[in-house]
Protein backbone atom coordinates (compact mmCIF):
# COMPACT_ATOMS: atom_id res chain seq x y z
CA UNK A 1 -7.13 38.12 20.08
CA UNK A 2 -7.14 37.35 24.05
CA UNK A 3 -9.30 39.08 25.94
CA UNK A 4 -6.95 38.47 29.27
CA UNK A 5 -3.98 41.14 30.02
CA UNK A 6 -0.80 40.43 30.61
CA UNK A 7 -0.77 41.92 33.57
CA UNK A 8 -3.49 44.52 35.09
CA UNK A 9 -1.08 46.99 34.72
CA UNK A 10 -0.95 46.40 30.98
CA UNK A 11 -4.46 46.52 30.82
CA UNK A 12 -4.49 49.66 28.19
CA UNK A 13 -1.34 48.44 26.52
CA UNK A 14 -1.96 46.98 23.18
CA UNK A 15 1.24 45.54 22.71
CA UNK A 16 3.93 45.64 26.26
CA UNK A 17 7.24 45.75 25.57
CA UNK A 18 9.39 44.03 28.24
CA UNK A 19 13.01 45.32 27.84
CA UNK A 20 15.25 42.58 29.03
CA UNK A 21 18.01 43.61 31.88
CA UNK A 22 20.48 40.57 31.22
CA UNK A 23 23.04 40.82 34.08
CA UNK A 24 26.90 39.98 33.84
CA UNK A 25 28.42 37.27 35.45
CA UNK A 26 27.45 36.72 38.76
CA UNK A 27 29.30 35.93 42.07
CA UNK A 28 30.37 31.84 42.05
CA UNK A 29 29.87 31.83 37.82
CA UNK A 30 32.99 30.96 36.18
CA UNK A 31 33.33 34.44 34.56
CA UNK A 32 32.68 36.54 37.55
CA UNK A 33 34.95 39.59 37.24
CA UNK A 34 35.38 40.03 40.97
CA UNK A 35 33.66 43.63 40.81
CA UNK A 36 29.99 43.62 42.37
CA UNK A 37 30.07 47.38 42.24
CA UNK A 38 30.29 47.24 38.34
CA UNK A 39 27.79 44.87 38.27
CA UNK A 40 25.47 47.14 39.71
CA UNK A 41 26.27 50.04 37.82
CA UNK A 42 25.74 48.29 34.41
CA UNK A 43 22.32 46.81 35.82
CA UNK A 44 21.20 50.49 36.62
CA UNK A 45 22.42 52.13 33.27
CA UNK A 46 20.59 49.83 31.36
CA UNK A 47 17.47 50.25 33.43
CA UNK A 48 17.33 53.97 32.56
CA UNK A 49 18.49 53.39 29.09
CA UNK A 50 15.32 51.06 28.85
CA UNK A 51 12.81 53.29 30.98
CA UNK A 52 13.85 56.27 29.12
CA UNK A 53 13.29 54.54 25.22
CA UNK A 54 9.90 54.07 27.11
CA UNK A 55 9.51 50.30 27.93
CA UNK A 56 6.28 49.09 29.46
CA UNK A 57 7.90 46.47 31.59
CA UNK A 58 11.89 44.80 32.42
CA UNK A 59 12.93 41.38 32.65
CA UNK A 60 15.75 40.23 34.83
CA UNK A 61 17.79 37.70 34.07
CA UNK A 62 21.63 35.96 34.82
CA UNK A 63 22.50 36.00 31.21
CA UNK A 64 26.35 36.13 31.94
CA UNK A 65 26.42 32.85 34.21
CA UNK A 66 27.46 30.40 32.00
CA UNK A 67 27.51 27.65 31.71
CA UNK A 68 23.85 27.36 33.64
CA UNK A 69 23.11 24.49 35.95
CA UNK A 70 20.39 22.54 34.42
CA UNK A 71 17.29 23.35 37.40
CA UNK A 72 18.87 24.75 40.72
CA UNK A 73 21.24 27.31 41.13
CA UNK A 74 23.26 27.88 44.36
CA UNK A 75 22.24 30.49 46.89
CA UNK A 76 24.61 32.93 45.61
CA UNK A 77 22.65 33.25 42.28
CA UNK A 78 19.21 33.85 44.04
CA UNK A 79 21.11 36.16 47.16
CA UNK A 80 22.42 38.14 43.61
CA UNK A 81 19.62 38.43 41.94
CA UNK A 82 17.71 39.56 44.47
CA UNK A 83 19.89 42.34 45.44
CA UNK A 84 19.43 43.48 41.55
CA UNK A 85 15.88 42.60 41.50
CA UNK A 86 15.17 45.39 44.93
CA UNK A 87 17.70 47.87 43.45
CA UNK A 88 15.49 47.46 40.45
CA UNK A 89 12.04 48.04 41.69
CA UNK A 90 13.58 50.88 44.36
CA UNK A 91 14.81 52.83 40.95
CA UNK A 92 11.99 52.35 38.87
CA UNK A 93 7.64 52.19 38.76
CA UNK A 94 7.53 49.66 35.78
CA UNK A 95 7.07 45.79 36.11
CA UNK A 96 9.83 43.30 36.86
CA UNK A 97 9.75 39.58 35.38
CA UNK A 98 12.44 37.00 36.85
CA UNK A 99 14.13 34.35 34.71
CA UNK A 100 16.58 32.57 36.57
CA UNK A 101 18.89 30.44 34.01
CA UNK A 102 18.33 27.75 33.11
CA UNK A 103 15.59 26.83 34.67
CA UNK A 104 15.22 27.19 38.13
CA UNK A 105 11.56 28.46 38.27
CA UNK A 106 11.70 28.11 42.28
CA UNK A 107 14.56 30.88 42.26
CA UNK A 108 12.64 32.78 40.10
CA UNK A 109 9.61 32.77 42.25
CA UNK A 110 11.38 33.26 45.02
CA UNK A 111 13.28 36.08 44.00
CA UNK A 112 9.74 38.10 42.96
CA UNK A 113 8.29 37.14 45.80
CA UNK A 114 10.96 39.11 47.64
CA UNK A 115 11.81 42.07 45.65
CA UNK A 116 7.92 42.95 44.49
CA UNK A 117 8.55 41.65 40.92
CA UNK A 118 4.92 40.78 39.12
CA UNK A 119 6.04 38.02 37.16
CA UNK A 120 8.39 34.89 36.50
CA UNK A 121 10.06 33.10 32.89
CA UNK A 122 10.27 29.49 32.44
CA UNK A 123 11.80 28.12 30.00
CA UNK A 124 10.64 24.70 30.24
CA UNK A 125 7.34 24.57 32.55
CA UNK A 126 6.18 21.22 31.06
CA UNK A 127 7.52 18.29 29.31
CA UNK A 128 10.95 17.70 28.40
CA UNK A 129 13.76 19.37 25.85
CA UNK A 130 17.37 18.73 25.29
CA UNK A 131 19.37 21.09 26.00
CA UNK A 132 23.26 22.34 26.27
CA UNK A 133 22.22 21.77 29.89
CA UNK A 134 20.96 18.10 28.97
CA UNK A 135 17.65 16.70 29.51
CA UNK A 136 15.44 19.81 31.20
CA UNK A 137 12.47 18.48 32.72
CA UNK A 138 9.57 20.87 33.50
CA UNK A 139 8.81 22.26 36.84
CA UNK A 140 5.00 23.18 36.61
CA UNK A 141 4.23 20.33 40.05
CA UNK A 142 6.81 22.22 41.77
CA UNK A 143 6.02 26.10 40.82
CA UNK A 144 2.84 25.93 41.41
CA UNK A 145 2.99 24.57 43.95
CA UNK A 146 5.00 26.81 45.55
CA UNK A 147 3.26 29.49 44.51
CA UNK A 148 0.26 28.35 46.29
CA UNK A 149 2.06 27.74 49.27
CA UNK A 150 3.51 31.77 49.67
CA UNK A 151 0.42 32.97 48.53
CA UNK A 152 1.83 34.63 45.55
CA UNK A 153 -0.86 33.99 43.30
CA UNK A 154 -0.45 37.59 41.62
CA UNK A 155 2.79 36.58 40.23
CA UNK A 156 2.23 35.51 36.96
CA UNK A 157 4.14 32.52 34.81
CA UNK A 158 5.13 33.11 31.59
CA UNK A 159 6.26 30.24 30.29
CA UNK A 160 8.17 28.71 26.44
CA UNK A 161 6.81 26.40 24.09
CA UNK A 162 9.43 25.11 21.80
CA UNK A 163 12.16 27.38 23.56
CA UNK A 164 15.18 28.16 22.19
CA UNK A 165 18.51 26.62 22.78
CA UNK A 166 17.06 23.10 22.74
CA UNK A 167 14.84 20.23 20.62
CA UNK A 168 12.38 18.15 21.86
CA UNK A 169 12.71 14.48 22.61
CA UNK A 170 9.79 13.33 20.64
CA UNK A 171 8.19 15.27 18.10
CA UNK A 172 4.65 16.90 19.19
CA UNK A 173 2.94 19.56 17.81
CA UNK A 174 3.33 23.03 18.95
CA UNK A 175 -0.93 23.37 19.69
CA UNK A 176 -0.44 20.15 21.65
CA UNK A 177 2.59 22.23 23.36
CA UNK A 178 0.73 24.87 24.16
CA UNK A 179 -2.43 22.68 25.50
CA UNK A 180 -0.09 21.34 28.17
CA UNK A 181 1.24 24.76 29.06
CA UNK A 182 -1.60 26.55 29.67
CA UNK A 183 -4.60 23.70 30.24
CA UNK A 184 -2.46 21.25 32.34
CA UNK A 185 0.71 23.82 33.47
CA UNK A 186 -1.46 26.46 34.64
CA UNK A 187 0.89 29.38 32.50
CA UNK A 188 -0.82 32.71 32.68
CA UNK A 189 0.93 33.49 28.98
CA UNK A 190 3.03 31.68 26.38
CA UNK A 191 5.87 32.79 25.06
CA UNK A 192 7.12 32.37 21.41
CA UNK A 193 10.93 32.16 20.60
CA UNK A 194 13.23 31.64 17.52
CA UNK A 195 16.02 28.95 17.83
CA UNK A 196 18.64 30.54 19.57
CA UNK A 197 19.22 34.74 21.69
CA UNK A 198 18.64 37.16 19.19
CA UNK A 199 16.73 34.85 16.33
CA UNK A 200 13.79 35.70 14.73
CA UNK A 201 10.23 33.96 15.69
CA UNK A 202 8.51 31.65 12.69
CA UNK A 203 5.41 33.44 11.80
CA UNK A 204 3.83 30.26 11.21
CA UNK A 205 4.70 28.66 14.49
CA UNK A 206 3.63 32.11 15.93
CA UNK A 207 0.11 31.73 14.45
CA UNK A 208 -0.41 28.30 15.29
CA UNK A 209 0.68 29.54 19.21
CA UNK A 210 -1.87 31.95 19.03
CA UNK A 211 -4.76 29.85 17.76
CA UNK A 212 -3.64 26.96 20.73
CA UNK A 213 -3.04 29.58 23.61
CA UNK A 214 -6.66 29.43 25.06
CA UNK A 215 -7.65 32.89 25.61
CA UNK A 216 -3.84 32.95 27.02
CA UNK A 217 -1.73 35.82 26.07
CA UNK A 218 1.56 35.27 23.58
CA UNK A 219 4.49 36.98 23.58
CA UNK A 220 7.60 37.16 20.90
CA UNK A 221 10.19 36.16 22.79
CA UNK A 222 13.49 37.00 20.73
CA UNK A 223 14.11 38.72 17.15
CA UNK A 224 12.04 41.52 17.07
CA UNK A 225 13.45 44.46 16.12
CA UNK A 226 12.17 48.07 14.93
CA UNK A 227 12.63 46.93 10.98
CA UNK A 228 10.46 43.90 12.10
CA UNK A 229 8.15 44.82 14.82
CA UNK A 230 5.02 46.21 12.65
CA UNK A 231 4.84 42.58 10.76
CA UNK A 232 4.71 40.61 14.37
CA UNK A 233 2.71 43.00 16.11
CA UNK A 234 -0.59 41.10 14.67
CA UNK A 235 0.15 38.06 15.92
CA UNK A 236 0.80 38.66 19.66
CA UNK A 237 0.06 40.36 22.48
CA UNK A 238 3.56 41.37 23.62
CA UNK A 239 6.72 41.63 23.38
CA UNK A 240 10.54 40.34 25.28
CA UNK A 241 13.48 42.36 23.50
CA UNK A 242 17.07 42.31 24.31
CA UNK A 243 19.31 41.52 21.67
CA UNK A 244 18.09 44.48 19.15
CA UNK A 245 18.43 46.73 21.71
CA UNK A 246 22.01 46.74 22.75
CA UNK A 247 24.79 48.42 21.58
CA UNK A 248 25.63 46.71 17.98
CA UNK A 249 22.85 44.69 18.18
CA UNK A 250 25.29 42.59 20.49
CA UNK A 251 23.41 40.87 24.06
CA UNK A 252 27.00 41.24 26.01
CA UNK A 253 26.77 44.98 25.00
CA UNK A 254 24.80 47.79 27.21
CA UNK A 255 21.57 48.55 26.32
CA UNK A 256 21.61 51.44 23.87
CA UNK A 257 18.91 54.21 24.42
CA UNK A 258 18.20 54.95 20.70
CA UNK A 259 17.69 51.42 19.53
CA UNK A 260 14.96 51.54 22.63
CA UNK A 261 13.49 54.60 20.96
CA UNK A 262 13.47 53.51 17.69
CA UNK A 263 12.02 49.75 18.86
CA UNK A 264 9.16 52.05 20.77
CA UNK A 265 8.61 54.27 18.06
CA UNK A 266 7.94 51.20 15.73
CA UNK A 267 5.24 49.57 18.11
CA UNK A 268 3.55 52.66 18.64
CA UNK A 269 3.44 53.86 15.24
């Protein structure tokens, strides 16, 4: 197992749960409903559904904006999201992680650096996949970069291997994968998913993660749920849920307080 924390504030955590706060369409998305103040008011119920089923940490992301641009959204996104992001951190102690669909790790960074969010998603930080998008190129030169540059260095990158919603253009193995991410991409943690929102991980791929990661943390990025959680829990550090915790166990549904219980009862048991 890793001996590096997620983040120092997970330091005594065994296992972090990161409850994901997937926001409806956004301003300039095709599906925008014209009503910012419902917007809000869904981001801040499911914030104290999630805080009160006893999360460890929240992820923010523009799940209801497609389709996503490939790597840069317009300003309106990050303006949006950043306005969540502060009303966010304002309501709440726990950690906030940024992923800014599909891939715009800039936005992302940007958008923690500005509303005190301590770390960022990226779904492709290295390489190449296919995707609905197309061709997704990773963004590691940039991010880091970047990073550098604001002197955000506390804002940590948690980054895919294999994510889901795409293939790769050539095969590679997954502990090649994960050298890249974390030897030549600088990620501070890897992040495990199963094909598509909602699907469970491959234990196999999981384990072979783990052994690759480099002392790096790895996290279960979709699938887990409370009748699942105690077989994962082995072979990772942490955990991203949003599908199992929604109403119905469906991601366009608000977060539903007793499915957070019953997730948190599971990993703490």
């Amino acid at each position: 197992m890793t001996s590096l924390p997620l983040l120092p504030e997970w330091r005594d955590v065994p296992h972090p749960v990161i409850g994901m706060v997937h926001a409806p369409p956004l301003p300039g998305s095709p599906r925008y409903a014209g009503n910012w103040d419902a917007i809000e008011s869904q981001i801040v119920a499911d914030v104290e559904a999630l805080s009160a089923g006893g999360v460890d940490g929240l992820m923010l992301e523009n799940f209801g904006d497609t389709p996503f641009y490939p790597d840069q959204v317009p300003p309106i996104t990050i303006a949006c999201l950043t306005r969540l992001a502060c009303a966010i951190t304002r309501r709440t102690p726990l950690p906030l992680g940024i992923n800014v669909l599909r891939n715009d790790a800039r936005a992302a960074l940007a958008v923690a650096v500005a509303s005190g969010a301590m770390f960022v998603r990226v779904n492709v930080l290295c390489g190449a996949r296919v995707t609905d998008q197309g061709v997704i190129a990773g963004q590691a030169h940039a991010l880091l970069r970047e990073r550098a540059a604001l002197g955000a260095k506390e804002i940590r990158i948690f980054a895919d291997v294999d994510v889901k919603h795409s293939a790769p253009l050539a095969a590679r193995s997954l502990t090649d994968e994960t050298h890249d991410l974390v030897l030549r991409g600088g990620a501070d943690a890897v992040i495990v998913s199963g094909p598509a929102t909602g699907r469970p991980v491959n234990v196999a791929e999981l384990t072979e993660v783990q052994a690759a990661a480099c002392n790096r943390p790895v996290l279960i990025g979709s699938g887990a749920t409370a009748d699942t959680v105690a077989a994962l829990l082995p072979h990772c550090q942490g955990l991203i849920v949003g599908t199992s915790l929604k109403r119905h166990g469906d991601p366009n549904q608000p977060v539903d307080a007793q499915r957070v219980s019953e997730l948190m009862a599971a990993v703490r048991g």
